[in-house]
PDB file of N, CA and C in Angstrom:
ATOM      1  N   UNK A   1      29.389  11.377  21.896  1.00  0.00           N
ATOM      2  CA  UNK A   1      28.519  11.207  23.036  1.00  0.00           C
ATOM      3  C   UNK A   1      27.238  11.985  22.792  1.00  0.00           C
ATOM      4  N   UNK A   2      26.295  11.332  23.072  1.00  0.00           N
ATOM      5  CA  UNK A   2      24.883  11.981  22.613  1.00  0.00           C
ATOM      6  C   UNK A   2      24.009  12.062  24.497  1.00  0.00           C
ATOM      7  N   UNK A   3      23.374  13.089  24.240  1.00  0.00           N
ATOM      8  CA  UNK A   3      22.778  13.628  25.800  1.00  0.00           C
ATOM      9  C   UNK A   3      22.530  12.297  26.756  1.00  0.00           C
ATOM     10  N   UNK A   4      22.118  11.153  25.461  1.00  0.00           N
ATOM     11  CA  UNK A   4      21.360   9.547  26.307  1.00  0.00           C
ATOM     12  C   UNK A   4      22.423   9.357  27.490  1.00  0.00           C
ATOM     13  N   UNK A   5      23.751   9.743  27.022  1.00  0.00           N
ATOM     14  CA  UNK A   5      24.958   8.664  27.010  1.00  0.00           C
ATOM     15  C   UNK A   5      25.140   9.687  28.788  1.00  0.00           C
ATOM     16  N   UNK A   6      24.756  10.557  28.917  1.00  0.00           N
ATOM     17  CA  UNK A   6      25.048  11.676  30.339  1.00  0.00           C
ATOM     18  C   UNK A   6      24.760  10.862  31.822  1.00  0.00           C
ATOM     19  N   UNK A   7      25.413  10.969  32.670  1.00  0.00           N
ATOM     20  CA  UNK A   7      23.911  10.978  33.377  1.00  0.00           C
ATOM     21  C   UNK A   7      25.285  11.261  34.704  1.00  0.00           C
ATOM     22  N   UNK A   8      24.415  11.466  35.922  1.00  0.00           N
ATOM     23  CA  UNK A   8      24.429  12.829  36.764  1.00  0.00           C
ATOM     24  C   UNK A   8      24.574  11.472  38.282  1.00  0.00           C
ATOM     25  N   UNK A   9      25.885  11.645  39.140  1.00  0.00           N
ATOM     26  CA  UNK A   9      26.041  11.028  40.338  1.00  0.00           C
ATOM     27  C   UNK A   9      25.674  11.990  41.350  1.00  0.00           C
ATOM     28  N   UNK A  10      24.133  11.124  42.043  1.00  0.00           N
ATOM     29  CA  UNK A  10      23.391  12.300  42.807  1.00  0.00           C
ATOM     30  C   UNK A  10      23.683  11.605  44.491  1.00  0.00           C
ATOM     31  N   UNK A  11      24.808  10.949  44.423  1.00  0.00           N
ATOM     32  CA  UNK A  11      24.669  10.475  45.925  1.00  0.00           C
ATOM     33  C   UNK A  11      26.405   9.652  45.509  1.00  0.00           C
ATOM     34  N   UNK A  12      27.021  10.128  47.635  1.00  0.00           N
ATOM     35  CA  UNK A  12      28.160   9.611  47.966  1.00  0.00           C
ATOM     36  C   UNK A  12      28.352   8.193  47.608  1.00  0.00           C
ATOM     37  N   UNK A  13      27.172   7.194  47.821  1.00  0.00           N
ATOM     38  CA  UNK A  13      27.226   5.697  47.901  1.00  0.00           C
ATOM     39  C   UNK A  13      27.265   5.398  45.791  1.00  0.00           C
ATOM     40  N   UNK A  14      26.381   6.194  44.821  1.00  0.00           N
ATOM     41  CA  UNK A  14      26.418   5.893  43.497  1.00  0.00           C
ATOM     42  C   UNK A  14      27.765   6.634  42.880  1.00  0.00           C
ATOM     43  N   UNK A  15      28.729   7.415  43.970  1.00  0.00           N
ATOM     44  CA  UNK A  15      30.153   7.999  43.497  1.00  0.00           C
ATOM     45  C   UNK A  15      30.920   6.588  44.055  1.00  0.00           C
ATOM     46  N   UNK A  16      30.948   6.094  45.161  1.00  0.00           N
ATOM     47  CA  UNK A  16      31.692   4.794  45.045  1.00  0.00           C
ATOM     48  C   UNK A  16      31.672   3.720  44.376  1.00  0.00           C
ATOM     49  N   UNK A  17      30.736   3.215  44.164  1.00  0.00           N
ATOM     50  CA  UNK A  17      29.842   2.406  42.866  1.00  0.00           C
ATOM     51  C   UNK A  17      30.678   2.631  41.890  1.00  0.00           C
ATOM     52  N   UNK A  18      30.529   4.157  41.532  1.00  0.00           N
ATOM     53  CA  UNK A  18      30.981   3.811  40.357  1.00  0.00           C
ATOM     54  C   UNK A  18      32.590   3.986  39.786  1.00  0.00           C
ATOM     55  N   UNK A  19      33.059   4.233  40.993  1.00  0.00           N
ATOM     56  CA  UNK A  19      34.631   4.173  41.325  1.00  0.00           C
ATOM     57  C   UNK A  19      35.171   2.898  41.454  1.00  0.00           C
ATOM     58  N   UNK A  20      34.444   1.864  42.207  1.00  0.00           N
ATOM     59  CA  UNK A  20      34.683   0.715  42.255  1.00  0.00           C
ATOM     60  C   UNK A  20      34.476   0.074  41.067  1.00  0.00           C
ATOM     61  N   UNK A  21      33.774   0.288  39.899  1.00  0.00           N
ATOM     62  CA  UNK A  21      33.204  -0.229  38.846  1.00  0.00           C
ATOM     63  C   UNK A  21      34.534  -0.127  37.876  1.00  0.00           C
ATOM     64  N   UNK A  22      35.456   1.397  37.998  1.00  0.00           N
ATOM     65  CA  UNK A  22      36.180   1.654  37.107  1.00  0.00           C
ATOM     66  C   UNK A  22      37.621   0.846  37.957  1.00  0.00           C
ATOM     67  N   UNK A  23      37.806   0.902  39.060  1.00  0.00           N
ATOM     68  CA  UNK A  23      38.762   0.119  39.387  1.00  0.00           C
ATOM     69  C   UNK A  23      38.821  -1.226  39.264  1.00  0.00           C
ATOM     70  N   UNK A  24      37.841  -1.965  38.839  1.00  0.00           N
ATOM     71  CA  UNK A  24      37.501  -3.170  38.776  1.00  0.00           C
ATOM     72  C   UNK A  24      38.001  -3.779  37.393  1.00  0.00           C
ATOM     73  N   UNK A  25      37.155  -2.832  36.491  1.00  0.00           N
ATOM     74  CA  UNK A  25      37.493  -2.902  34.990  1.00  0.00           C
ATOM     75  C   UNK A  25      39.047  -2.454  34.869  1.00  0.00           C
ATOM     76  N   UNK A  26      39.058  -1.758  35.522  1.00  0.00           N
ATOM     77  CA  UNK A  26      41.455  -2.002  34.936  1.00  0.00           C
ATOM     78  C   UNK A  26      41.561  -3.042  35.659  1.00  0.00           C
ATOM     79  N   UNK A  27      41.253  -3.582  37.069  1.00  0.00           N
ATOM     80  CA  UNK A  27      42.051  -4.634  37.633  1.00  0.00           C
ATOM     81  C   UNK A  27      42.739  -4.276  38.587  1.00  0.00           C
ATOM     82  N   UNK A  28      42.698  -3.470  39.496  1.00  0.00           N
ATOM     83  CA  UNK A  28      43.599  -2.573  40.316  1.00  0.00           C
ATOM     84  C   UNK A  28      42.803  -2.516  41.380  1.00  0.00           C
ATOM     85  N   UNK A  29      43.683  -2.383  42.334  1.00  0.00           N
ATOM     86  CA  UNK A  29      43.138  -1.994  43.492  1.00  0.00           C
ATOM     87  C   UNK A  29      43.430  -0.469  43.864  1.00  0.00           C
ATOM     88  N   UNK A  30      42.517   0.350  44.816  1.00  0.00           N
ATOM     89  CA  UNK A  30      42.829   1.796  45.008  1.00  0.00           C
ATOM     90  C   UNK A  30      44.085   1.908  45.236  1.00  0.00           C
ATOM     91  N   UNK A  31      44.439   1.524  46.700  1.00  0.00           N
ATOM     92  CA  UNK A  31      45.966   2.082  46.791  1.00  0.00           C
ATOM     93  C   UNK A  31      47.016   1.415  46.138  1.00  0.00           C
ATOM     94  N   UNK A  32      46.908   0.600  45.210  1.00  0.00           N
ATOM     95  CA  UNK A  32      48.021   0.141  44.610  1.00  0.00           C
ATOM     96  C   UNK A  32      48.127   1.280  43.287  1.00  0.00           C
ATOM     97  N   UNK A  33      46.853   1.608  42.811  1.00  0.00           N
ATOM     98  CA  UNK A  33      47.037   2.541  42.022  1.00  0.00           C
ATOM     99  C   UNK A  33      47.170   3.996  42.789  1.00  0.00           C
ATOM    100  N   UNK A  34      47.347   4.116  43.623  1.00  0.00           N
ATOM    101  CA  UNK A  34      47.358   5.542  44.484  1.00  0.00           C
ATOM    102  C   UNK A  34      49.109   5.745  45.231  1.00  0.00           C
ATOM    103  N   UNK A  35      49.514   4.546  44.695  1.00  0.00           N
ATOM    104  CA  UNK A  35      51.187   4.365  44.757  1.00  0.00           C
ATOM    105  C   UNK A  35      51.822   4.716  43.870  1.00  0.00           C
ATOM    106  N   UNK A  36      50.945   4.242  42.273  1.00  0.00           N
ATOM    107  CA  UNK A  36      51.691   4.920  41.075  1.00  0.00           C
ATOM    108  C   UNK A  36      51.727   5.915  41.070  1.00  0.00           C
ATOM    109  N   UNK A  37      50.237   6.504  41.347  1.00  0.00           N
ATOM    110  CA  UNK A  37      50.241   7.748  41.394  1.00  0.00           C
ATOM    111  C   UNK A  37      51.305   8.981  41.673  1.00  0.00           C
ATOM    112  N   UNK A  38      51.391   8.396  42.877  1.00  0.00           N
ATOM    113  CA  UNK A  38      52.645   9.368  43.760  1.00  0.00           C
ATOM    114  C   UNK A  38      53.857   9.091  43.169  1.00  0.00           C
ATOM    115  N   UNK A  39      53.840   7.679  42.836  1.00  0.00           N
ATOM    116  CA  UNK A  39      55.539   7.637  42.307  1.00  0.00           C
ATOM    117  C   UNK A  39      55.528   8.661  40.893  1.00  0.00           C
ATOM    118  N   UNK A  40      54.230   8.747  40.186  1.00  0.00           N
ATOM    119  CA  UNK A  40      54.277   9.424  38.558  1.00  0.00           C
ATOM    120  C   UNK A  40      54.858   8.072  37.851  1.00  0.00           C
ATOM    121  N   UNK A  41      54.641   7.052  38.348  1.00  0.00           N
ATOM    122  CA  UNK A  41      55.225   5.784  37.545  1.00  0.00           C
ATOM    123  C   UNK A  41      53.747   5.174  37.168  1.00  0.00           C
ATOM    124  N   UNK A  42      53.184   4.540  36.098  1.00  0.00           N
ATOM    125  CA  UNK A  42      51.962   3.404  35.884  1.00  0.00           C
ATOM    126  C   UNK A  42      52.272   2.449  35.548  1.00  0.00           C
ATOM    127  N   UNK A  43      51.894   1.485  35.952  1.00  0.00           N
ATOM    128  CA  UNK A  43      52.630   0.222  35.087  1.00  0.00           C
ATOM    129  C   UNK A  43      51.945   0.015  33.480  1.00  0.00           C
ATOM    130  N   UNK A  44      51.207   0.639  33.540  1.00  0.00           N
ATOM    131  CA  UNK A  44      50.378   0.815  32.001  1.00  0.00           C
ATOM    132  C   UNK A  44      49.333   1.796  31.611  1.00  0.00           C
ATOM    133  N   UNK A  45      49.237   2.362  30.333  1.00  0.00           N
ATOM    134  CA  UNK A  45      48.690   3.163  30.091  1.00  0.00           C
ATOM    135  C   UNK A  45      46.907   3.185  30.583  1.00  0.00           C
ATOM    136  N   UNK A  46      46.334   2.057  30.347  1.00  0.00           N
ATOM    137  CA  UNK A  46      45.566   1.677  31.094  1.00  0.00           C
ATOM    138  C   UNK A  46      45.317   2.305  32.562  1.00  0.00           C
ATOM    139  N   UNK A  47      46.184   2.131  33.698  1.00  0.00           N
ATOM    140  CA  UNK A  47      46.072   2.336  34.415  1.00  0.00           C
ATOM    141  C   UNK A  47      46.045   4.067  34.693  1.00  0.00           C
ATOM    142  N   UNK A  48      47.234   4.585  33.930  1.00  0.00           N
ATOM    143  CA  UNK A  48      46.990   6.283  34.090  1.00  0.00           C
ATOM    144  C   UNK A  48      45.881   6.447  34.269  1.00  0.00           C
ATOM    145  N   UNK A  49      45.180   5.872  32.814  1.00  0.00           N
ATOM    146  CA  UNK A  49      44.068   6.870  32.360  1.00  0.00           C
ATOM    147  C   UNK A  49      42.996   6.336  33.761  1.00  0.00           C
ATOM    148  N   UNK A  50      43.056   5.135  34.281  1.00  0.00           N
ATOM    149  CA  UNK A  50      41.869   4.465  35.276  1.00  0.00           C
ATOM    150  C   UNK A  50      42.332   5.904  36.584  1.00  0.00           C
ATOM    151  N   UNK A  51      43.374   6.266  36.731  1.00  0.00           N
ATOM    152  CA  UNK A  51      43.969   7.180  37.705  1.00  0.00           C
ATOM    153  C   UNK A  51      43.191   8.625  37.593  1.00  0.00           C
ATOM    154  N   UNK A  52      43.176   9.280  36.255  1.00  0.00           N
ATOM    155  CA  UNK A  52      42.778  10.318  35.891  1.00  0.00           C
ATOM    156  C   UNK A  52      40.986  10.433  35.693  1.00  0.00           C
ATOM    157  N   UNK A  53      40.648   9.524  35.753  1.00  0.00           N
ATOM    158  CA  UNK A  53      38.849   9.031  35.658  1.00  0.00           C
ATOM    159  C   UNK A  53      39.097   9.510  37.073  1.00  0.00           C
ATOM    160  N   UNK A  54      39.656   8.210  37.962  1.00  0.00           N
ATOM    161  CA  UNK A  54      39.149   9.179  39.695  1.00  0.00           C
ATOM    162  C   UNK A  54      39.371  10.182  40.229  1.00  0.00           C
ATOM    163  N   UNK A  55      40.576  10.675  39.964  1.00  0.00           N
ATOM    164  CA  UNK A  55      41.069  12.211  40.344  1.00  0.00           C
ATOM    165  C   UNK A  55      39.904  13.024  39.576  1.00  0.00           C
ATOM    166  N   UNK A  56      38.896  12.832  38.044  1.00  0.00           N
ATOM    167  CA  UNK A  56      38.371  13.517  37.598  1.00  0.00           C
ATOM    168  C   UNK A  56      36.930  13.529  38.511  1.00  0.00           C
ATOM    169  N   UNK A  57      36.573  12.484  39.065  1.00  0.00           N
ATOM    170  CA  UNK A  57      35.791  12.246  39.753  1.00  0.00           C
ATOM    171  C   UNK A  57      35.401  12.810  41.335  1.00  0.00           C
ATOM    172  N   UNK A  58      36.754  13.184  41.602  1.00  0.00           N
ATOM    173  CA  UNK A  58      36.895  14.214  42.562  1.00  0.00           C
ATOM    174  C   UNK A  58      37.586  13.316  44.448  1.00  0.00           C
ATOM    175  N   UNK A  59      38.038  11.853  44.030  1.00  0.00           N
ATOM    176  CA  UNK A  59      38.249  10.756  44.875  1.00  0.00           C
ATOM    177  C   UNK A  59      39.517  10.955  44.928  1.00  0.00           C
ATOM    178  N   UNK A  60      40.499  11.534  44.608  1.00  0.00           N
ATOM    179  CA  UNK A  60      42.117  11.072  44.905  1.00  0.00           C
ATOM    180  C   UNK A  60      42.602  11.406  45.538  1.00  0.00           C
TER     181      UNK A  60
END
């Protein structure tokens, strides 16, 4: 990752954006993935990692 590749979520509405962007790209919907969650079950690795992007994001 090179500095280009950074960039900085300066507003509530460009943190959903881009939450919705990553839930989109696995294919999931929030609380269906917010079920695995709790169970500690994923139906695919895929999905963990789409889990651990939003919890990193500060949404879970």
């Amino acid at each position: 990752m090179t500095t280009t590749d950074l960039h900085r979520i300066t507003s509530e509405e460009e943190l959903d954006a881009v939450i919705e962007k990553v839930l989109q790209d696995a294919g999931v919907e929030y609380e269906d993935l917010r079920r695995q969650a709790a169970l500690g079950r994923f139906k695919s690795e895929k999905l963990r990692r789409t889990w651990f992007v939003i919890a990193g994001l500060g949404r879970d």
